[in-house]
PDB file of N, CA and C in Angstrom:
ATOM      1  N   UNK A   1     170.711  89.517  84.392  1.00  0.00           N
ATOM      2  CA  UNK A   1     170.569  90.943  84.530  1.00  0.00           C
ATOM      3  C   UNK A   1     169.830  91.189  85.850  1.00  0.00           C
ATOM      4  N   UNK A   2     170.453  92.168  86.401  1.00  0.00           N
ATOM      5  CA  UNK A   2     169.657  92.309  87.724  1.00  0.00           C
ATOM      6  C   UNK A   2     169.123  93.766  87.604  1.00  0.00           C
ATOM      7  N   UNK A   3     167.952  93.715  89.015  1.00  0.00           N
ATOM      8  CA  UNK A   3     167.382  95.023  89.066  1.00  0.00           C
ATOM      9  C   UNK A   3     167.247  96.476  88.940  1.00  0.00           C
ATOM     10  N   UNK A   4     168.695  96.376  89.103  1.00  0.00           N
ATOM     11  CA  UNK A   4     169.284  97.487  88.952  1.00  0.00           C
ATOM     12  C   UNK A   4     169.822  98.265  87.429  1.00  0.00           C
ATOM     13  N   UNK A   5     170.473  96.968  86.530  1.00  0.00           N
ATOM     14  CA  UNK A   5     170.371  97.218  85.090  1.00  0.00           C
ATOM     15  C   UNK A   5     169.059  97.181  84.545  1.00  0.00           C
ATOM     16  N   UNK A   6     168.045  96.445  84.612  1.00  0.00           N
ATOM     17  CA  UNK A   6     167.359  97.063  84.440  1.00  0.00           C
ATOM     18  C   UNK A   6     166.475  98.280  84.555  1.00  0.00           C
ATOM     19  N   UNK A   7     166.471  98.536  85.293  1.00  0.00           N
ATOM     20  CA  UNK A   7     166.052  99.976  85.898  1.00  0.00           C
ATOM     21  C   UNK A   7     166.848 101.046  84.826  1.00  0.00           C
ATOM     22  N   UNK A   8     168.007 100.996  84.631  1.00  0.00           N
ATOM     23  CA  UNK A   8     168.582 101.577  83.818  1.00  0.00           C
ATOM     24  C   UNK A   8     168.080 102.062  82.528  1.00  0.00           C
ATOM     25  N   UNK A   9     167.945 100.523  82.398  1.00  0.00           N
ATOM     26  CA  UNK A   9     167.589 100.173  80.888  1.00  0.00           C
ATOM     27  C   UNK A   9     166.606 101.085  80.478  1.00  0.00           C
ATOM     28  N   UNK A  10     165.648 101.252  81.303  1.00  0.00           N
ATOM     29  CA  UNK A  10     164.242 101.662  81.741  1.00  0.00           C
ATOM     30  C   UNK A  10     164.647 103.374  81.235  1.00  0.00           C
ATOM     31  N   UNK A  11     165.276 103.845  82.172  1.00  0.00           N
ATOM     32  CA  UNK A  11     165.439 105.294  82.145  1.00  0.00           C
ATOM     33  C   UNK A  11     165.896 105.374  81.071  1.00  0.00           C
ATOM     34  N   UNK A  12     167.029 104.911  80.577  1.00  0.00           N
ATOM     35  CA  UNK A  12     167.682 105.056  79.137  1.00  0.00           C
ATOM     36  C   UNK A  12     166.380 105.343  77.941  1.00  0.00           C
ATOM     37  N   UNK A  13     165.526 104.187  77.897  1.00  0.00           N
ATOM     38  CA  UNK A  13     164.336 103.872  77.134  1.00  0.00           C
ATOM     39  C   UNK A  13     163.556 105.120  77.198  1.00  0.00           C
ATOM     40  N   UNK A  14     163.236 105.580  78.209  1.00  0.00           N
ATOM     41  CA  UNK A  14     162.453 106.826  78.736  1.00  0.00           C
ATOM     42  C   UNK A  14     162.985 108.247  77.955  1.00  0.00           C
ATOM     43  N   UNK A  15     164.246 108.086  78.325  1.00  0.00           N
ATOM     44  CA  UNK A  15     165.062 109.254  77.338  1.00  0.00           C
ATOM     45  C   UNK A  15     164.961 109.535  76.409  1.00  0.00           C
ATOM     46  N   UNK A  16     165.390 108.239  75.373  1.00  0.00           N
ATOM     47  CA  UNK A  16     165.304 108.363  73.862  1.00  0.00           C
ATOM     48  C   UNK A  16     163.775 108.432  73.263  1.00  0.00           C
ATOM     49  N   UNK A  17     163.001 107.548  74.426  1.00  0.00           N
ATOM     50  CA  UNK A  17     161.176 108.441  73.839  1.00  0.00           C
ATOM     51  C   UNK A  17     160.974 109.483  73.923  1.00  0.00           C
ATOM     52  N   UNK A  18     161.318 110.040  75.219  1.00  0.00           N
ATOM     53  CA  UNK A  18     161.320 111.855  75.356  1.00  0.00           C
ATOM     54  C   UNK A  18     161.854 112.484  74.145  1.00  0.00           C
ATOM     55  N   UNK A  19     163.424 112.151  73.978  1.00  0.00           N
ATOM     56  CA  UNK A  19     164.031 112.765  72.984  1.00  0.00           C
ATOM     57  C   UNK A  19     163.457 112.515  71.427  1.00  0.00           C
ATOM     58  N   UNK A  20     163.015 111.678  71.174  1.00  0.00           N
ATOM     59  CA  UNK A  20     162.412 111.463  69.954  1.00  0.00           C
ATOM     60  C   UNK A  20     161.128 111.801  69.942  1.00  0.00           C
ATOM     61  N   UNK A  21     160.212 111.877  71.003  1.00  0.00           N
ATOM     62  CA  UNK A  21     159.248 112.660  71.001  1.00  0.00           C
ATOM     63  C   UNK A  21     159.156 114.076  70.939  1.00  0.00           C
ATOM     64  N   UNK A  22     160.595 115.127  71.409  1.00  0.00           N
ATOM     65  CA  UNK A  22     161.088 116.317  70.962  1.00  0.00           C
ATOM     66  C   UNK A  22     161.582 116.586  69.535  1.00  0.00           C
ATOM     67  N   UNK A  23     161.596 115.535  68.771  1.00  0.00           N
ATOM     68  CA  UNK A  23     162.223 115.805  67.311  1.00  0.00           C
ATOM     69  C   UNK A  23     161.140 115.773  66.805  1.00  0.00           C
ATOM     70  N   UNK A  24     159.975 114.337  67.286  1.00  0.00           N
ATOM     71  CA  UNK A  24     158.674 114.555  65.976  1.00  0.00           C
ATOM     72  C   UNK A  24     158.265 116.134  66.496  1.00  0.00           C
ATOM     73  N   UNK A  25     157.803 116.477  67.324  1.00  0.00           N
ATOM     74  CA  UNK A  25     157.087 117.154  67.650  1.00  0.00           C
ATOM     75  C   UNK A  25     158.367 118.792  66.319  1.00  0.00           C
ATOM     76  N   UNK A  26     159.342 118.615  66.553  1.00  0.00           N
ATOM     77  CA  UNK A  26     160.156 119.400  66.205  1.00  0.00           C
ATOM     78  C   UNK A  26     160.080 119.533  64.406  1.00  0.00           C
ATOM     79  N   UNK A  27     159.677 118.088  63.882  1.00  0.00           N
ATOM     80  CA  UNK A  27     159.751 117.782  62.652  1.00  0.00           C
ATOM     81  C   UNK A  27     158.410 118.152  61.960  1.00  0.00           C
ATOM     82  N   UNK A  28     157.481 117.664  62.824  1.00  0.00           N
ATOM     83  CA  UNK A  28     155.692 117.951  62.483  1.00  0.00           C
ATOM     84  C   UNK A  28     156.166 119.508  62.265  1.00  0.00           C
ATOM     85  N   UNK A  29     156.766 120.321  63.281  1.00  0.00           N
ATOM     86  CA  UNK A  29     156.660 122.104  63.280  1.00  0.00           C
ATOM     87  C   UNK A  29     157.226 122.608  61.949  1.00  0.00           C
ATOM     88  N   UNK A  30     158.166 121.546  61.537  1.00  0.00           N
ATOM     89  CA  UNK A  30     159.195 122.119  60.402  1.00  0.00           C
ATOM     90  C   UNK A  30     158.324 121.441  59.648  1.00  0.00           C
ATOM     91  N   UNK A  31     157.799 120.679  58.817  1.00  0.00           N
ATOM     92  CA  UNK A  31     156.526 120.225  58.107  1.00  0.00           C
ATOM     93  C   UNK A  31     155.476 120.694  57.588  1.00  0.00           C
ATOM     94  N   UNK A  32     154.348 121.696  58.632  1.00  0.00           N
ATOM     95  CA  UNK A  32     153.811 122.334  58.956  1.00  0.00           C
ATOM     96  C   UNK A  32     154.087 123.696  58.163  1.00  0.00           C
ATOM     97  N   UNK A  33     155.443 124.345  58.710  1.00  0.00           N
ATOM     98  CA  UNK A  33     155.887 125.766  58.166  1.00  0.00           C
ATOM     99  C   UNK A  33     156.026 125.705  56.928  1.00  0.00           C
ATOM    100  N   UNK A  34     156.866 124.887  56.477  1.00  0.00           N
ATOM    101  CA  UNK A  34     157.222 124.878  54.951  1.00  0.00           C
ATOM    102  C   UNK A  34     156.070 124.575  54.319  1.00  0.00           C
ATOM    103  N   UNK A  35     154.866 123.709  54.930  1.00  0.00           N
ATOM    104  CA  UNK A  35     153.718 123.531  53.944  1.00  0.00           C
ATOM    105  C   UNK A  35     152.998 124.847  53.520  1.00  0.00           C
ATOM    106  N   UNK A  36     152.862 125.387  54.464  1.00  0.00           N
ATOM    107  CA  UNK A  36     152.111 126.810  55.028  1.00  0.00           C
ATOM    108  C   UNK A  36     153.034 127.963  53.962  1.00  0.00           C
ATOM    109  N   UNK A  37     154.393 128.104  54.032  1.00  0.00           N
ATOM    110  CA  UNK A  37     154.823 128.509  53.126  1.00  0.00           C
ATOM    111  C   UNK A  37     154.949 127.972  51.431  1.00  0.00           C
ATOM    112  N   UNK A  38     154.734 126.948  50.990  1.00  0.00           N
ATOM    113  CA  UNK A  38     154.266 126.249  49.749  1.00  0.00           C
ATOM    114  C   UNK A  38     153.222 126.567  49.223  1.00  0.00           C
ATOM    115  N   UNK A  39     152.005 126.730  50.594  1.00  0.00           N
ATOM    116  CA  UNK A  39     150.382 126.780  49.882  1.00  0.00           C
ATOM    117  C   UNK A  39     150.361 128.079  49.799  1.00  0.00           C
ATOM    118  N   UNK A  40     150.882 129.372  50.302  1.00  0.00           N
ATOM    119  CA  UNK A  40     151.438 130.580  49.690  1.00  0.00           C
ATOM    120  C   UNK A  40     151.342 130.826  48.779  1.00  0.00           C
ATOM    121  N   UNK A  41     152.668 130.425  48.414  1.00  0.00           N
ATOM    122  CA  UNK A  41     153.685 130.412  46.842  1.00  0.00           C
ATOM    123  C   UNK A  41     153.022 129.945  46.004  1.00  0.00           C
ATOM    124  N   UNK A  42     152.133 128.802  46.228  1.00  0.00           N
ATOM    125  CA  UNK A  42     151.399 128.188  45.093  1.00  0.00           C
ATOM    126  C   UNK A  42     149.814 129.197  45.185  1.00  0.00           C
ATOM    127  N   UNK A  43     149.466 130.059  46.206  1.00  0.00           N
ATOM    128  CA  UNK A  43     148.044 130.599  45.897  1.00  0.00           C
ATOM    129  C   UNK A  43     148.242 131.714  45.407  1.00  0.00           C
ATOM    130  N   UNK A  44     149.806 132.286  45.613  1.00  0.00           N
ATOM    131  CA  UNK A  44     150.095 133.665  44.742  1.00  0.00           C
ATOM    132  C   UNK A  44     150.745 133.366  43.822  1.00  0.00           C
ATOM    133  N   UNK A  45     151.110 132.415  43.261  1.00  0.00           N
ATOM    134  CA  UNK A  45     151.364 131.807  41.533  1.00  0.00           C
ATOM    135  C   UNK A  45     149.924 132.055  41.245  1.00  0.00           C
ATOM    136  N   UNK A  46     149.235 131.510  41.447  1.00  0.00           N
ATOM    137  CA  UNK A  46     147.949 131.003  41.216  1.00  0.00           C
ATOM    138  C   UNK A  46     147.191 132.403  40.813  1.00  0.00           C
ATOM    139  N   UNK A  47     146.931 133.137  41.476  1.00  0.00           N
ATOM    140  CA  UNK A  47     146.566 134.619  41.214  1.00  0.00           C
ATOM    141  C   UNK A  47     147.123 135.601  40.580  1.00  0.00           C
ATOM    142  N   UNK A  48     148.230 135.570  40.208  1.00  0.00           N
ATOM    143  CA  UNK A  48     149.479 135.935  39.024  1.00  0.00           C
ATOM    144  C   UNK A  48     148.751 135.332  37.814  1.00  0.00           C
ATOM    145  N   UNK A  49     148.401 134.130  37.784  1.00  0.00           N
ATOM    146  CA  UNK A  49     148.118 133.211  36.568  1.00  0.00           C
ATOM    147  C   UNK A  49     147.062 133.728  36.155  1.00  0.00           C
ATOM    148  N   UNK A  50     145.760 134.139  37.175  1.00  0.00           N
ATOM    149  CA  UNK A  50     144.461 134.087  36.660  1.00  0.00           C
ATOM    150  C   UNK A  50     144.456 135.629  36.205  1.00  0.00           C
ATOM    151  N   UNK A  51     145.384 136.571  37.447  1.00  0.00           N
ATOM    152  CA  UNK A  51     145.524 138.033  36.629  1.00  0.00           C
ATOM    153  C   UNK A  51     146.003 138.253  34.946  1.00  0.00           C
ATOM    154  N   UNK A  52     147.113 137.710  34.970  1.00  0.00           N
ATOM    155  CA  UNK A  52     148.149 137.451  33.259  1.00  0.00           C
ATOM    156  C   UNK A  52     147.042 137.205  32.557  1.00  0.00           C
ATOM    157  N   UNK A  53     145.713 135.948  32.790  1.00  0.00           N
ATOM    158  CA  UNK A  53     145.071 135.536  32.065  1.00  0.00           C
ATOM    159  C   UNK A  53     144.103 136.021  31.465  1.00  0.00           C
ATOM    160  N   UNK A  54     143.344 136.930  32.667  1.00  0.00           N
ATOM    161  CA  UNK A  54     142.367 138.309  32.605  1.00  0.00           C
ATOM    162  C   UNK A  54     143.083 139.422  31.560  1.00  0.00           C
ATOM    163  N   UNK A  55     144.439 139.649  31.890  1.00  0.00           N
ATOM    164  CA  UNK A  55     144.961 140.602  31.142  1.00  0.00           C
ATOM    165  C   UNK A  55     145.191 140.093  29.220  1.00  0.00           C
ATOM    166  N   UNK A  56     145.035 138.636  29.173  1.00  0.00           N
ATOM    167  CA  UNK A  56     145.417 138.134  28.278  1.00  0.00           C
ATOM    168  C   UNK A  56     144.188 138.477  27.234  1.00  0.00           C
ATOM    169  N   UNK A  57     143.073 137.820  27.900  1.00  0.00           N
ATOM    170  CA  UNK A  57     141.975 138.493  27.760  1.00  0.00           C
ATOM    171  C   UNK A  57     141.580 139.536  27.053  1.00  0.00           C
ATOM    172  N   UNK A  58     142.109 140.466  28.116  1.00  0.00           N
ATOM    173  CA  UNK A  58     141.272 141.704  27.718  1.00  0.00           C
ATOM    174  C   UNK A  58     142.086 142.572  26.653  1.00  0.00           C
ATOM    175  N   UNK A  59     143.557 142.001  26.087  1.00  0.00           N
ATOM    176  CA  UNK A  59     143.806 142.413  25.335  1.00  0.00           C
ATOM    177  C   UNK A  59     143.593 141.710  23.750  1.00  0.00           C
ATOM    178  N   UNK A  60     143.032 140.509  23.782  1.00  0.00           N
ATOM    179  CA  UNK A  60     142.739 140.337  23.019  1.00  0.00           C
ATOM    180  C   UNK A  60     141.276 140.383  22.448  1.00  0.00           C
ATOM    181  N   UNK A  61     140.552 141.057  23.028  1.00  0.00           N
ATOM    182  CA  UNK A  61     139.046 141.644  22.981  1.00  0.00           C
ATOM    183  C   UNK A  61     139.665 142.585  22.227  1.00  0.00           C
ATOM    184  N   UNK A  62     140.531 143.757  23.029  1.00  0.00           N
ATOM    185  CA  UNK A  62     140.717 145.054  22.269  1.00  0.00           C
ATOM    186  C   UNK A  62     141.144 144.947  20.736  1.00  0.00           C
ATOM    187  N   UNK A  63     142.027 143.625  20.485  1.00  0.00           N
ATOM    188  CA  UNK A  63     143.051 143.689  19.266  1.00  0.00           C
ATOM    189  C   UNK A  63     141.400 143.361  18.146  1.00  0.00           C
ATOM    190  N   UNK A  64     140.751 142.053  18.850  1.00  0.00           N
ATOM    191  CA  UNK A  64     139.769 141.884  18.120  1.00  0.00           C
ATOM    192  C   UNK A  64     138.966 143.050  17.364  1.00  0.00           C
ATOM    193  N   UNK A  65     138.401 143.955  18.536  1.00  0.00           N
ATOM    194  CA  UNK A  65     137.998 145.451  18.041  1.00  0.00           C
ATOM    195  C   UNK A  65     138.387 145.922  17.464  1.00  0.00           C
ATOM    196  N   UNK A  66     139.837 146.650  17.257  1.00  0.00           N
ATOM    197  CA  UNK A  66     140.869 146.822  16.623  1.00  0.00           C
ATOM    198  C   UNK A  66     140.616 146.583  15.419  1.00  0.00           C
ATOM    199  N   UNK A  67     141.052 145.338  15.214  1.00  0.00           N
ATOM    200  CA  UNK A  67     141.063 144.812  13.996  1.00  0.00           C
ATOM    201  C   UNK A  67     139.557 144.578  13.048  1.00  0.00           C
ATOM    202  N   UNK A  68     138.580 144.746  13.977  1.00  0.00           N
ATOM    203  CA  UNK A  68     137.275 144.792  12.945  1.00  0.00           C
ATOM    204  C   UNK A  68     136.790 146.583  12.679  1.00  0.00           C
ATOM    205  N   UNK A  69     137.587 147.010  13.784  1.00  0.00           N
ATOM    206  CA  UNK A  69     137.110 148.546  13.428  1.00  0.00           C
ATOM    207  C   UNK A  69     137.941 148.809  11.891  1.00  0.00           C
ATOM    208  N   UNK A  70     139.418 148.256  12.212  1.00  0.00           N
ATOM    209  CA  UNK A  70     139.823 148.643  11.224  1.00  0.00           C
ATOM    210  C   UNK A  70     139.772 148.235   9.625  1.00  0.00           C
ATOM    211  N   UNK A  71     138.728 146.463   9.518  1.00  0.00           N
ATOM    212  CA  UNK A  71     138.412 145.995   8.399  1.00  0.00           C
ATOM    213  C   UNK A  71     137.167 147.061   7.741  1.00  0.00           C
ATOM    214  N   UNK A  72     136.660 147.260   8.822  1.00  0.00           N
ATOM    215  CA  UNK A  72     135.135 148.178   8.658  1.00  0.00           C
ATOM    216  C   UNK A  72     136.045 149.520   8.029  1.00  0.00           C
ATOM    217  N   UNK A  73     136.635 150.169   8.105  1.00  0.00           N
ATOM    218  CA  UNK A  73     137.475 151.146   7.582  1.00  0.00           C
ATOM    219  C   UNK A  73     137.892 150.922   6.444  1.00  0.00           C
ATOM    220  N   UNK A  74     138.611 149.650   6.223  1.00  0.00           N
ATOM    221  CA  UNK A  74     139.153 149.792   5.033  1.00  0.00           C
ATOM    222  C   UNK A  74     138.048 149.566   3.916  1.00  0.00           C
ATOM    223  N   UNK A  75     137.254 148.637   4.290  1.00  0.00           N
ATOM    224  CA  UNK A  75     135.812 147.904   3.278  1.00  0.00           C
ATOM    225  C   UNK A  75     135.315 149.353   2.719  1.00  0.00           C
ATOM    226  N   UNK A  76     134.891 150.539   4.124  1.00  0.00           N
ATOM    227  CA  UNK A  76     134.492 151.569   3.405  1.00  0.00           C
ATOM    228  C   UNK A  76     134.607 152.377   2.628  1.00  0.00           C
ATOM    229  N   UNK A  77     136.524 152.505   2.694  1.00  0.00           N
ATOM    230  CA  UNK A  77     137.408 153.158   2.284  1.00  0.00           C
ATOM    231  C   UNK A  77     137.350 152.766   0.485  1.00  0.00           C
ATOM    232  N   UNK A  78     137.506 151.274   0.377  1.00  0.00           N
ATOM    233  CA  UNK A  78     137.490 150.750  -1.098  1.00  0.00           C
ATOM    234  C   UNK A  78     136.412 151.060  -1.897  1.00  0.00           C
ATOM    235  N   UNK A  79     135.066 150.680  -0.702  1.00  0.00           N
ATOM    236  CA  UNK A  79     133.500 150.919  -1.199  1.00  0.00           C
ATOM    237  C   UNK A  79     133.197 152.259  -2.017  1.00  0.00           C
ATOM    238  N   UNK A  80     134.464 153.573  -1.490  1.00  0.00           N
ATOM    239  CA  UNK A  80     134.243 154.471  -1.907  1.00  0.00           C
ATOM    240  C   UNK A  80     135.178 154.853  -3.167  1.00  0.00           C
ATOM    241  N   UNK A  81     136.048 154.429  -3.280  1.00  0.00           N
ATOM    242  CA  UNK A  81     137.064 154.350  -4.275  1.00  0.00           C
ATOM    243  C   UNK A  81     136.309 154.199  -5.496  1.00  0.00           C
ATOM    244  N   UNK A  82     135.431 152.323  -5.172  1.00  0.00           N
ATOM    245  CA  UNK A  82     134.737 151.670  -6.070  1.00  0.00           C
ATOM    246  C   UNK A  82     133.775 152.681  -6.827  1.00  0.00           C
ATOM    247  N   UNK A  83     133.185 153.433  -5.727  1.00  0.00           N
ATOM    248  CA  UNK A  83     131.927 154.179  -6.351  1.00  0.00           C
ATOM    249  C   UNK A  83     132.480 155.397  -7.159  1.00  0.00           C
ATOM    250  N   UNK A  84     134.133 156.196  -6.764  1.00  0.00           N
ATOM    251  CA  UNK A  84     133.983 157.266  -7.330  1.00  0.00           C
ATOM    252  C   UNK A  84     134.544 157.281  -8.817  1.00  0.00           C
ATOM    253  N   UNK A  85     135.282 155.793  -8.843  1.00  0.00           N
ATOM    254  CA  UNK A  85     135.897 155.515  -9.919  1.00  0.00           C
ATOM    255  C   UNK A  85     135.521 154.209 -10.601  1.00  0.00           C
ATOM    256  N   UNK A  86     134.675 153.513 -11.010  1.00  0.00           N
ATOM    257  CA  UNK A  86     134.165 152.244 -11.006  1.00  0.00           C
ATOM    258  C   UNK A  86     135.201 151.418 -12.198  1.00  0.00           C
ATOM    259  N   UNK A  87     135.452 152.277 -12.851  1.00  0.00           N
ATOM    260  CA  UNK A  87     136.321 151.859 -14.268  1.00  0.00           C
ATOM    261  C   UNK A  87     138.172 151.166 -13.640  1.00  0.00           C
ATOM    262  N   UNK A  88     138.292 151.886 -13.293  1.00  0.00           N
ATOM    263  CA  UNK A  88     139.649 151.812 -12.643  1.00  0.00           C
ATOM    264  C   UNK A  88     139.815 150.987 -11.662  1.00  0.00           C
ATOM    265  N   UNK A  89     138.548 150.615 -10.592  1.00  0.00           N
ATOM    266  CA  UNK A  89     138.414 149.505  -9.984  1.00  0.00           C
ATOM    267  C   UNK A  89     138.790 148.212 -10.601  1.00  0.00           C
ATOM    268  N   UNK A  90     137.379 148.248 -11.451  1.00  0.00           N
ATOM    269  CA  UNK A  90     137.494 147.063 -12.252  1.00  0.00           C
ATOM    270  C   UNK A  90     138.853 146.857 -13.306  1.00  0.00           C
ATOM    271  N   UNK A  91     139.816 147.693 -13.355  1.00  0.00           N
ATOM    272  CA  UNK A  91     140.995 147.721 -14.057  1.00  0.00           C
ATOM    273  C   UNK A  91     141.766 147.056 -12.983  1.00  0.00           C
ATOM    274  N   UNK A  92     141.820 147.253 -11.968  1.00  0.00           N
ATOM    275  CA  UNK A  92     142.927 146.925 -11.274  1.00  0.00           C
ATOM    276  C   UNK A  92     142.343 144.956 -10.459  1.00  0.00           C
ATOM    277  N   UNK A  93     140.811 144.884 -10.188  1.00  0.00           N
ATOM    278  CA  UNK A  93     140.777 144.094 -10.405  1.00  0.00           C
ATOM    279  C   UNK A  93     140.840 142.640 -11.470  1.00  0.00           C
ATOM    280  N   UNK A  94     140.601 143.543 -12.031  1.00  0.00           N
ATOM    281  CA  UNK A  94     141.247 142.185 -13.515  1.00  0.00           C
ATOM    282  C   UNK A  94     142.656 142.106 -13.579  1.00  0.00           C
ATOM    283  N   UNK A  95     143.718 143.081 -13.539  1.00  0.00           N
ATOM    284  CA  UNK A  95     144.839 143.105 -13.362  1.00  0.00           C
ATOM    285  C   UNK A  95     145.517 142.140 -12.676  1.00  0.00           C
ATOM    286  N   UNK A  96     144.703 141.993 -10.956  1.00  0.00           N
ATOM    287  CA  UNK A  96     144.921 140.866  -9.864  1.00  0.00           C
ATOM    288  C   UNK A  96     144.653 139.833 -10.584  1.00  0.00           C
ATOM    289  N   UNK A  97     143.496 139.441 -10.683  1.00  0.00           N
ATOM    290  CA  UNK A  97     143.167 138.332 -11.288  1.00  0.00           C
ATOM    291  C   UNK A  97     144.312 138.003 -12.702  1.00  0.00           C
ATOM    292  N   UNK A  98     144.553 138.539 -13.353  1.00  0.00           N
ATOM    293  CA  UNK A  98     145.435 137.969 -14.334  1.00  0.00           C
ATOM    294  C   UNK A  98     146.538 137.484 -14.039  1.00  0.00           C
ATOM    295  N   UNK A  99     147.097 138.461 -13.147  1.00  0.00           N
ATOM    296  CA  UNK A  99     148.234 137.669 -12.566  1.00  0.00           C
ATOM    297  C   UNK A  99     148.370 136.730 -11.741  1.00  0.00           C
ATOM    298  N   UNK A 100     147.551 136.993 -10.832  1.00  0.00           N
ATOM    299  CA  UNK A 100     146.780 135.091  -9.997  1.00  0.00           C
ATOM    300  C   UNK A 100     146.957 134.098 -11.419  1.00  0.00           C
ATOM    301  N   UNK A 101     146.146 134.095 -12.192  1.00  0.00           N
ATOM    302  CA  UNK A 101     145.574 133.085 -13.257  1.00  0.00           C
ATOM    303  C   UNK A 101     147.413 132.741 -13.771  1.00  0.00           C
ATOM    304  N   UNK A 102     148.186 133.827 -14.149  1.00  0.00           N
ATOM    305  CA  UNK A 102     149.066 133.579 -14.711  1.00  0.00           C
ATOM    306  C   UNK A 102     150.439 132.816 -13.705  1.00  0.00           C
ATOM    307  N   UNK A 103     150.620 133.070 -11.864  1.00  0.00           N
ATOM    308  CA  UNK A 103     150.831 132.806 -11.410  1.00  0.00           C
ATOM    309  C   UNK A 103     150.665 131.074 -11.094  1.00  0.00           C
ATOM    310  N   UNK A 104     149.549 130.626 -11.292  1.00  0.00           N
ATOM    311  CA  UNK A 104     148.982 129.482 -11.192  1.00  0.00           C
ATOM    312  C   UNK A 104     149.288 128.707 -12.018  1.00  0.00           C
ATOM    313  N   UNK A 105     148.995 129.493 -13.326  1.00  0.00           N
ATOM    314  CA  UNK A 105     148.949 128.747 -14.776  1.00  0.00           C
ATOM    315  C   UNK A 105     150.331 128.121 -14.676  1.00  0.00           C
ATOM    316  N   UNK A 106     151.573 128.332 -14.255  1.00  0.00           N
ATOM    317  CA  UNK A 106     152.763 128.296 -14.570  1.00  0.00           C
ATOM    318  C   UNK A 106     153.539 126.698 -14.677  1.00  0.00           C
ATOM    319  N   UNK A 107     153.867 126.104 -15.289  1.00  0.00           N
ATOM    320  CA  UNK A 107     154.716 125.129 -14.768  1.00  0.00           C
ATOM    321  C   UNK A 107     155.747 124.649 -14.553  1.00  0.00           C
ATOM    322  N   UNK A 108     156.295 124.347 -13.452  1.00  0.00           N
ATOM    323  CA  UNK A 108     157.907 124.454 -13.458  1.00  0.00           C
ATOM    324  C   UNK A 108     158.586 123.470 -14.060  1.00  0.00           C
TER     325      UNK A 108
END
């Protein structure tokens, strides 16, 4: 090989580093973007999640309330039944109970 192919060789070599040094550089950029767009998508998932979760939250505080306002209602509601009629209470509770007992008692 003489001086001259080599020399060639040389420039050729030079090229394809240039040129492949234009693709990383090209590939790092495309790398880069899409990451940048990923950590996005994943920090506004992410804040969707913790909102839904807050909201999850706070509706189940309310149902909780809800639902003890409305045990407190009914307890009072019976409490007063109990007191204005005490006989008839206790009628209808033995009633339950019998049929529990008789429900139970049963054998198939």
């Amino acid at each position: 090989m003489n001086k001259q192919d080599a020399q060639k060789i040389d420039e050729a070599l030079a090229l394809l580093n240039e040129a492949a040094k234009g693709q990383k550089d090209a590939i790092s950029d495309l790398i880069t973007e899409k990451y940048a767009n990923l950590k996005g998508t994943v920090l506004d998932t992410e804040s969707k999640l913790e909102e839904n979760a807050q909201e999850g939250i706070e509706r189940l505080k309310a149902l909780k309330d809800a639902a003890a306002d409305q045990a407190k209602s009914t307890a009072s509601h019976i409490d007063q039944r109990a007191h204005d009629d005490p006989w008839k209470t206790l009628g209808w509770t033995v009633l339950g109970a019998l049929a529990v007992g008789v429900l139970i008692g049963r054998k198939d």
